[in-house]
C-alpha atoms as a PDB file:
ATOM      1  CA  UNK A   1      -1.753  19.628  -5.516  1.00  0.00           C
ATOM      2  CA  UNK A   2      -5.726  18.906  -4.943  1.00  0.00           C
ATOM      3  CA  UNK A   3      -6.936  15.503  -4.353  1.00  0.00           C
ATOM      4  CA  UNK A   4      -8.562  15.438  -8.097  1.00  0.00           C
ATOM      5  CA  UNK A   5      -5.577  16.343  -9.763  1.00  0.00           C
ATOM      6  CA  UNK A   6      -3.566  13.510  -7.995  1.00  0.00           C
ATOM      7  CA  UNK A   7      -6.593  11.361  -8.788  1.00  0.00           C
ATOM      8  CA  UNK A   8      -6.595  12.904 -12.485  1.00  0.00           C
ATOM      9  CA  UNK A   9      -2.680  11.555 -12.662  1.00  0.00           C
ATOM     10  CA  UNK A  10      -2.377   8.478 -11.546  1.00  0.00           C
ATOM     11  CA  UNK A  11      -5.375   7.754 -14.104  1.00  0.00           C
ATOM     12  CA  UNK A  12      -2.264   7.178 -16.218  1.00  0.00           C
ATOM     13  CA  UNK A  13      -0.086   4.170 -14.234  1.00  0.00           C
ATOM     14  CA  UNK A  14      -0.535   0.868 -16.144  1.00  0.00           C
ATOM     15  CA  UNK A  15      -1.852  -1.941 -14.122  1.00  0.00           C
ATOM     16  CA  UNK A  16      -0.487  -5.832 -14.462  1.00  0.00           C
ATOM     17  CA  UNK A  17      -0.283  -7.370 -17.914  1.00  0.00           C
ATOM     18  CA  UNK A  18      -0.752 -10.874 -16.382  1.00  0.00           C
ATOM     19  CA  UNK A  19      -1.398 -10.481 -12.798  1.00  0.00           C
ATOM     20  CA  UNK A  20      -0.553 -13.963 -10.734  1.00  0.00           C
ATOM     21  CA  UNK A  21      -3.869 -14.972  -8.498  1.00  0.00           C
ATOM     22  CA  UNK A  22      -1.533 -16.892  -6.315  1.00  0.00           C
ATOM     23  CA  UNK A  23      -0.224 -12.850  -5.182  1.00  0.00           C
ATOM     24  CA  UNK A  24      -3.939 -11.589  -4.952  1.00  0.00           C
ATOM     25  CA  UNK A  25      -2.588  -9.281  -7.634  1.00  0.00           C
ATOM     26  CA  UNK A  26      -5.010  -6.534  -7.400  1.00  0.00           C
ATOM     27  CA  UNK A  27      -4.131  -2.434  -9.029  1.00  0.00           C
ATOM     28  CA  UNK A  28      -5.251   0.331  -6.110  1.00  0.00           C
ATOM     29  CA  UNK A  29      -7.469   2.362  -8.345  1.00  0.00           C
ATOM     30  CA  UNK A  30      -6.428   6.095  -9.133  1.00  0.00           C
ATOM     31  CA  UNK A  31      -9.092   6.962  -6.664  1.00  0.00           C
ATOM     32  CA  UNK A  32      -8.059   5.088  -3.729  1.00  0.00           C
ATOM     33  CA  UNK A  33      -4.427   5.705  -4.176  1.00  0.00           C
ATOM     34  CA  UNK A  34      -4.915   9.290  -4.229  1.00  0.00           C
ATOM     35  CA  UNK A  35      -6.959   9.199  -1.141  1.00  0.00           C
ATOM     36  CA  UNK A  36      -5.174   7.613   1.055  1.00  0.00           C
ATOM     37  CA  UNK A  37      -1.896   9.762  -0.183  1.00  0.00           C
ATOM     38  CA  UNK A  38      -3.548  12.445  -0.097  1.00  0.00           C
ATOM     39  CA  UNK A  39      -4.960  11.835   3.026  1.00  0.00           C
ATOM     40  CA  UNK A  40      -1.649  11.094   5.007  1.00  0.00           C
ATOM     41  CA  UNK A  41      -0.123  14.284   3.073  1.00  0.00           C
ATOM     42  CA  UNK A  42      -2.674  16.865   3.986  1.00  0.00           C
ATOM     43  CA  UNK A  43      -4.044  15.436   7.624  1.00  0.00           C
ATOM     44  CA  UNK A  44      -1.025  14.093   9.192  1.00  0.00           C
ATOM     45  CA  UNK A  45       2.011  15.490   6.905  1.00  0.00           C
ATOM     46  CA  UNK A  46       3.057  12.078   7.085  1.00  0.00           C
ATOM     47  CA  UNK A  47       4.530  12.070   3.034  1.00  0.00           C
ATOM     48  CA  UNK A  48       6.327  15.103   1.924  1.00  0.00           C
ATOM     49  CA  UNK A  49       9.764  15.830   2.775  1.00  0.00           C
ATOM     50  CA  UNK A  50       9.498  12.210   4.274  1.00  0.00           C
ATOM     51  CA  UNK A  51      11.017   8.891   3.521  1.00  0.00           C
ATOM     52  CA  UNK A  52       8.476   6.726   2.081  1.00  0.00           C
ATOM     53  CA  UNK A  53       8.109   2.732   1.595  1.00  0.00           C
ATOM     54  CA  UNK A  54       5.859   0.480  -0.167  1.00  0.00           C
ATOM     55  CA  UNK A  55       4.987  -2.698   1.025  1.00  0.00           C
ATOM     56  CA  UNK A  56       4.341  -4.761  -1.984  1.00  0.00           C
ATOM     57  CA  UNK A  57       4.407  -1.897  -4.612  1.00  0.00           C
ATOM     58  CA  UNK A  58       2.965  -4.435  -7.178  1.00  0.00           C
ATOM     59  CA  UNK A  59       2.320  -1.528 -10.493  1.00  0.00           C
ATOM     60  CA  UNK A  60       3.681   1.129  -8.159  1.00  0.00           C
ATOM     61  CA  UNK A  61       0.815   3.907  -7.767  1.00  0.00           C
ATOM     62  CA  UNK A  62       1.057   4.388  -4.049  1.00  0.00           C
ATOM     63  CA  UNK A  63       4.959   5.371  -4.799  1.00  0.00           C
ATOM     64  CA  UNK A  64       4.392   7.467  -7.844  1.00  0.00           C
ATOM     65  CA  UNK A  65       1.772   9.368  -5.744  1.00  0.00           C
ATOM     66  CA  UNK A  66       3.966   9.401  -2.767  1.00  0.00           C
ATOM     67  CA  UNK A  67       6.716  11.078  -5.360  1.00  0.00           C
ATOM     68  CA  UNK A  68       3.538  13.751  -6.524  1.00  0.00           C
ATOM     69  CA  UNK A  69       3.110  14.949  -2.789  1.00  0.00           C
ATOM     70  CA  UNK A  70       7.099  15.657  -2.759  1.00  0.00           C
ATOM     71  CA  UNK A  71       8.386  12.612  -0.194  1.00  0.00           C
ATOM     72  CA  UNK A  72      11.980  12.806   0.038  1.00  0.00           C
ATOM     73  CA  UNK A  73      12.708   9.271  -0.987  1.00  0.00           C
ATOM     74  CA  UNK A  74      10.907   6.469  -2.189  1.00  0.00           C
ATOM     75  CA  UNK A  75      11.816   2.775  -1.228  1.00  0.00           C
ATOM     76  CA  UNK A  76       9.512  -0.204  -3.258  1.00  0.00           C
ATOM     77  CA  UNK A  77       9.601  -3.414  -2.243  1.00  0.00           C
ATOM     78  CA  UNK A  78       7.964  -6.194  -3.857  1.00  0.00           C
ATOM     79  CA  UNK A  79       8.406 -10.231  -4.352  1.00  0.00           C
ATOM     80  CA  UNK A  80       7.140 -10.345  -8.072  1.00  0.00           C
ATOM     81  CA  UNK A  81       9.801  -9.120 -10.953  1.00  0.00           C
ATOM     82  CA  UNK A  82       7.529  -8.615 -13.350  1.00  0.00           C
ATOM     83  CA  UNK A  83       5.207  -6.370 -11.563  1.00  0.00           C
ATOM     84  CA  UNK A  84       8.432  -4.289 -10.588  1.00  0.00           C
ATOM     85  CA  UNK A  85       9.280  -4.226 -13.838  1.00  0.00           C
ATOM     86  CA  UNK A  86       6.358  -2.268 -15.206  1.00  0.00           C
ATOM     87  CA  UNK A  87       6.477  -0.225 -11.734  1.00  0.00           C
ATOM     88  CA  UNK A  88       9.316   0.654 -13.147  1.00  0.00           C
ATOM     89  CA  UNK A  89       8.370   1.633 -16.428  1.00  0.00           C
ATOM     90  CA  UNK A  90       5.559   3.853 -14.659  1.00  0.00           C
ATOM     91  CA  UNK A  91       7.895   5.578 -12.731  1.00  0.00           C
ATOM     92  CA  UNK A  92       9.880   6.409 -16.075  1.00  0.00           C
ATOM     93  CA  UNK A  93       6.920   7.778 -17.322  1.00  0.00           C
ATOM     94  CA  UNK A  94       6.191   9.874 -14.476  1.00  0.00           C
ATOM     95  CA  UNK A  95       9.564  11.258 -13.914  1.00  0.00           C
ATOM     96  CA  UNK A  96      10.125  10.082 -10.638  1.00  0.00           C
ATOM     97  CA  UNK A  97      12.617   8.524  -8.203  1.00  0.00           C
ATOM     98  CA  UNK A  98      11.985   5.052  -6.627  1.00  0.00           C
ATOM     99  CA  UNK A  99      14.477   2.644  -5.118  1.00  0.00           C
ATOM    100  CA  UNK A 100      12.714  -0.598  -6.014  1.00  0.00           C
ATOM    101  CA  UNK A 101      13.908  -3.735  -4.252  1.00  0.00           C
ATOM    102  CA  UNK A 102      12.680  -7.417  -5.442  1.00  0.00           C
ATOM    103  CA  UNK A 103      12.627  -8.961  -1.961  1.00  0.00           C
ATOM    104  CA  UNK A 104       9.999 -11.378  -0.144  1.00  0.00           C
ATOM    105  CA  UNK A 105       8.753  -9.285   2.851  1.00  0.00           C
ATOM    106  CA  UNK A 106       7.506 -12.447   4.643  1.00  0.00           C
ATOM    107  CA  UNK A 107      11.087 -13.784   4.759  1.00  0.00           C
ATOM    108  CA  UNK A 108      13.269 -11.159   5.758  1.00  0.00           C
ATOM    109  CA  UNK A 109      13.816  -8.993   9.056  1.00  0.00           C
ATOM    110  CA  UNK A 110      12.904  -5.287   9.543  1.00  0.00           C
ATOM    111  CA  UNK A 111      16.221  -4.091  11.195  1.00  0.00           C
ATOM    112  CA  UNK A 112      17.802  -3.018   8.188  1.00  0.00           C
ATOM    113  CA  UNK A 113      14.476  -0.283   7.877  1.00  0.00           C
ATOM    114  CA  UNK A 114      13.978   0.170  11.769  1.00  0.00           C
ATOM    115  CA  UNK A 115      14.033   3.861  12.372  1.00  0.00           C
ATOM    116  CA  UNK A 116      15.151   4.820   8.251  1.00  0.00           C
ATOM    117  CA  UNK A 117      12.053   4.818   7.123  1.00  0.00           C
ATOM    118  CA  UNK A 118       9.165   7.055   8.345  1.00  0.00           C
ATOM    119  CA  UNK A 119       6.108   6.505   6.633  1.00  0.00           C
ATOM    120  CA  UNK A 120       4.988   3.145   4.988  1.00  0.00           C
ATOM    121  CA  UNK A 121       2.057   2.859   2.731  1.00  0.00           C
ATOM    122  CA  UNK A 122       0.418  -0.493   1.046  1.00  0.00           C
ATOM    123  CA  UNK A 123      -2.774  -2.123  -0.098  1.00  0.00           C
ATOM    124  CA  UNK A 124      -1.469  -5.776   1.223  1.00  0.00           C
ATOM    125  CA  UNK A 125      -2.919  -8.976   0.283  1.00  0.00           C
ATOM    126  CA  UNK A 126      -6.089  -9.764   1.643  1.00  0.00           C
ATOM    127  CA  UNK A 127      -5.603 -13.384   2.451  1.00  0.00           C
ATOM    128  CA  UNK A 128      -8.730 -14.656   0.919  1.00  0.00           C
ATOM    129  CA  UNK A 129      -6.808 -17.339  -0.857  1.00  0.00           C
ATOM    130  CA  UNK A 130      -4.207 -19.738  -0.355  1.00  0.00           C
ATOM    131  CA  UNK A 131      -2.006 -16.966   1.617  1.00  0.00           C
ATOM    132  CA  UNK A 132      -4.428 -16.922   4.843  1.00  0.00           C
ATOM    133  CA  UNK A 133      -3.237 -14.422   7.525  1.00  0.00           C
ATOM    134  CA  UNK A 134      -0.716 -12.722   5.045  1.00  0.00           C
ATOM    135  CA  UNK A 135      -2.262  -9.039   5.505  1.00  0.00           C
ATOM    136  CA  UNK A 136      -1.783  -9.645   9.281  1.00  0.00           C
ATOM    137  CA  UNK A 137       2.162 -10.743   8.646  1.00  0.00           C
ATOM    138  CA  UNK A 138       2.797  -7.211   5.881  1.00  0.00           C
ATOM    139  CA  UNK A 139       0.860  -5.245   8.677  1.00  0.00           C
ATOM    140  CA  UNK A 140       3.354  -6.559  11.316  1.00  0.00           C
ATOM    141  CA  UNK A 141       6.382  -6.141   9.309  1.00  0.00           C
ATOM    142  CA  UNK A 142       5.402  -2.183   8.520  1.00  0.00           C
ATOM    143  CA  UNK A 143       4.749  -1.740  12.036  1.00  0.00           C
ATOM    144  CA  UNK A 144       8.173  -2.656  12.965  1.00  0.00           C
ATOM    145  CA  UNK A 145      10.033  -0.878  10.448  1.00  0.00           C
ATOM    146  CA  UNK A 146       7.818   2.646  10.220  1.00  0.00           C
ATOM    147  CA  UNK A 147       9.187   5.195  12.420  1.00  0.00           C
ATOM    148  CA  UNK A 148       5.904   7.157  12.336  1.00  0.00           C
ATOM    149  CA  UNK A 149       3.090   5.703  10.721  1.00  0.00           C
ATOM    150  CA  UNK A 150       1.469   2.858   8.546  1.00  0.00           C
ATOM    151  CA  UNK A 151      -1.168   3.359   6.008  1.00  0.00           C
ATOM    152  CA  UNK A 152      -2.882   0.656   4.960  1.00  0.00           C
ATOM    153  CA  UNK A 153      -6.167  -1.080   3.474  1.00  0.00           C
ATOM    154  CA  UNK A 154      -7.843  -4.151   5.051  1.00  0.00           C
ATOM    155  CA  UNK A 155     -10.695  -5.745   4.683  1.00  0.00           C
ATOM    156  CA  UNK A 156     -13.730  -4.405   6.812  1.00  0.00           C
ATOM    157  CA  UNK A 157     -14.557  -7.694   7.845  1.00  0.00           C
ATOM    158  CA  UNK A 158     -11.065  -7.897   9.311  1.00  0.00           C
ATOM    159  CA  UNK A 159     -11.288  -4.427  11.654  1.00  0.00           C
ATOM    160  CA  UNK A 160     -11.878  -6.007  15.083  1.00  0.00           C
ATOM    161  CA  UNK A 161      -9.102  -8.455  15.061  1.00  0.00           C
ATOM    162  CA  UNK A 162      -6.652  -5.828  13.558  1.00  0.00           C
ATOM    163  CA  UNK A 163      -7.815  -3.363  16.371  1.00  0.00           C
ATOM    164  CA  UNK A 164      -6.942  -6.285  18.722  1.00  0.00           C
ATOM    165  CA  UNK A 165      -3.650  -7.054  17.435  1.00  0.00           C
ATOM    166  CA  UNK A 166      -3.259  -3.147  17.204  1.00  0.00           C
ATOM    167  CA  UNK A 167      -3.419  -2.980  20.793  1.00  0.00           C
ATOM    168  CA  UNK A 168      -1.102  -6.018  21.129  1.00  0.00           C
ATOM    169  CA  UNK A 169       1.572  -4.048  19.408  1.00  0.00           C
ATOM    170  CA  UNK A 170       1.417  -1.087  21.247  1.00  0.00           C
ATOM    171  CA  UNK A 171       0.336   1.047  18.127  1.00  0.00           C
ATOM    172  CA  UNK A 172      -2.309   3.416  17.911  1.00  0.00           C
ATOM    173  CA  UNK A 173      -4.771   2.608  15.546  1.00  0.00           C
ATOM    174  CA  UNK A 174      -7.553   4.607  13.603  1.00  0.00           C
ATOM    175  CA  UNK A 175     -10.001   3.640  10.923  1.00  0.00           C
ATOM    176  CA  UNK A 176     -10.182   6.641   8.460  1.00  0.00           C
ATOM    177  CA  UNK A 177     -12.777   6.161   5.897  1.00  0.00           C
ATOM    178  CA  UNK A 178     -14.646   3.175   4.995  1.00  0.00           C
ATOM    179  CA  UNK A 179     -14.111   2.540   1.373  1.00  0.00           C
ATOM    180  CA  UNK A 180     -14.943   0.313  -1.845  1.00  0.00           C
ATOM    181  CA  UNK A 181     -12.178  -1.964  -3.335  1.00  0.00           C
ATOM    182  CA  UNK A 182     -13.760  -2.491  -7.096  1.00  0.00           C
ATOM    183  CA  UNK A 183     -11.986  -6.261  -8.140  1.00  0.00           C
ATOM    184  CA  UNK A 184     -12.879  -6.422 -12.146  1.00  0.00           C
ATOM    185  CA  UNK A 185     -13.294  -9.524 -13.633  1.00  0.00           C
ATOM    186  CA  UNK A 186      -9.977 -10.850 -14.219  1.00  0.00           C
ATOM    187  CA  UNK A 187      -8.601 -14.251 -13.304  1.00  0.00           C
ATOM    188  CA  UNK A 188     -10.276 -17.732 -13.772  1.00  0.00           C
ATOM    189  CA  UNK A 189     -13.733 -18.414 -11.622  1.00  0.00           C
ATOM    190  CA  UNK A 190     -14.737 -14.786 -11.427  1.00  0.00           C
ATOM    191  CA  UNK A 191     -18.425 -14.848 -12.372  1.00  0.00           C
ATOM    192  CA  UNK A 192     -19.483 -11.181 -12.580  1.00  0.00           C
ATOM    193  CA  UNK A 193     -18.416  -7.996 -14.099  1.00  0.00           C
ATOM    194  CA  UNK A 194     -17.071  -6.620 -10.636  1.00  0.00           C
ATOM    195  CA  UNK A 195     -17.217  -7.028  -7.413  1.00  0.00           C
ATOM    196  CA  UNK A 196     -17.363  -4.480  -4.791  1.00  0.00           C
ATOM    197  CA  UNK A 197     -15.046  -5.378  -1.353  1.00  0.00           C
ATOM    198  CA  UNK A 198     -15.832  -3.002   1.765  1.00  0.00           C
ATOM    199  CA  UNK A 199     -12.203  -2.063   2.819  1.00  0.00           C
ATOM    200  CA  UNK A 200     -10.789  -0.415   5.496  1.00  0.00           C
ATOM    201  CA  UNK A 201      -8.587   2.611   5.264  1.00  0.00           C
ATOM    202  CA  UNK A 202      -6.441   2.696   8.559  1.00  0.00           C
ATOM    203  CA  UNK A 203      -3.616   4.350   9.829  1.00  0.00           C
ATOM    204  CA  UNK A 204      -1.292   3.059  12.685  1.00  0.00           C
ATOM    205  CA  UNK A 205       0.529   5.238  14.144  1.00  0.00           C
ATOM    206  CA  UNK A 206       3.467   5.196  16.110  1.00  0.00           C
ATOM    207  CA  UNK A 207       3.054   5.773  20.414  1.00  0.00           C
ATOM    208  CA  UNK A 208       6.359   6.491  20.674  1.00  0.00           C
ATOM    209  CA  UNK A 209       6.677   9.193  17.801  1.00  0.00           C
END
């Protein structure tokens, strides 16, 4: 499949019908989600034939793309029912297979994925509100459970500390494109149209894979 007719695609997954500000509920556009799949797929054959998980899977586009690029299996977690709900619902559209699993990531340990899952994907929260330092704690948690790699999305601000902490978990880590996260005006207190967030695209891999 080319990278515009993944993009083309997942132009169709419904986004939040009341997304929760307290999550940083924020959809990963059609055209980052299909970039970064795409990206893992084709550069590192990191997603098909490959168990896949997605860290806080919110409307589920990062799965359903996962599913386009022919992973093996698909495992969603995420702490909010009613996003998993219309995840679900997507899914159903597409015609694809996706374990979903309503679960708090900050709260529970990684040994029941250590070593079962290969390749995790996610566009975490940021952190910019009252969840400081909760990118740094999803980034953590996929580290420990990914057997071969992490893909995730950061804010650039944040790339020298995550290199840092990188190198304190004995991962390898790369920044692959520089990208723009477009936030539309959506919750109470946004002022303008949309803002555009400079966001890192990085993938940690795995020293010992």
């Amino acid at each position: 499949m080319r990278l515009k007719d993944l993009e083309s695609k997942l132009q169709n997954v419904a986004g939040f019908d009341k997304p929760k500000i307290e999550l940083e509920q924020y959809c990963t556009t059609p055209h980052l989600a299909a970039r970064m799949l795409y990206t893992a797929h084709t550069v590192y054959d990191d997603i098909e034939s490959k168990v896949v998980a997605d860290f806080g899977c919110g409307c589920g586009i990062l799965s359903i793309a996962a599913n386009l690029l022919n992973s093996s299996y698909n495992l969603a977690l995420e702490i909010d029912d009613d996003a998993l709900q219309i995840a679900k619902e997507n899914c159903s559209e597409f015609e694809v297979d996706v374990d979903f699993t309503l679960t708090d990531l900050i709260s529970i340990p990684m040994d029941h994925l250590r070593n079962k899952v290969d390749t995790i994907v996610m566009n975490p929260p940021f952190g910019t509100k009252n969840n400081k330092g909760i990118d740094m704690i999803f980034l953590k948690k996929a580290i420990e459970a990914a057997k071969i790699s992490v893909y995730s999305l950061h804010k650039s601000t944040t790339r020298e500390h995550i290199r840092k902490k990188a190198k304190e978990w004995g991962v390898e880590c790369e920044v692959l494109a520089e990208m723009k996260f477009d936030v539309p005006m959506m919750y109470k207190g946004h002022k303008k149209k949309s803002v555009d967030i400079e966001v890192d695209f990085i993938r940690f891999a795995k020293k010992s894979y």
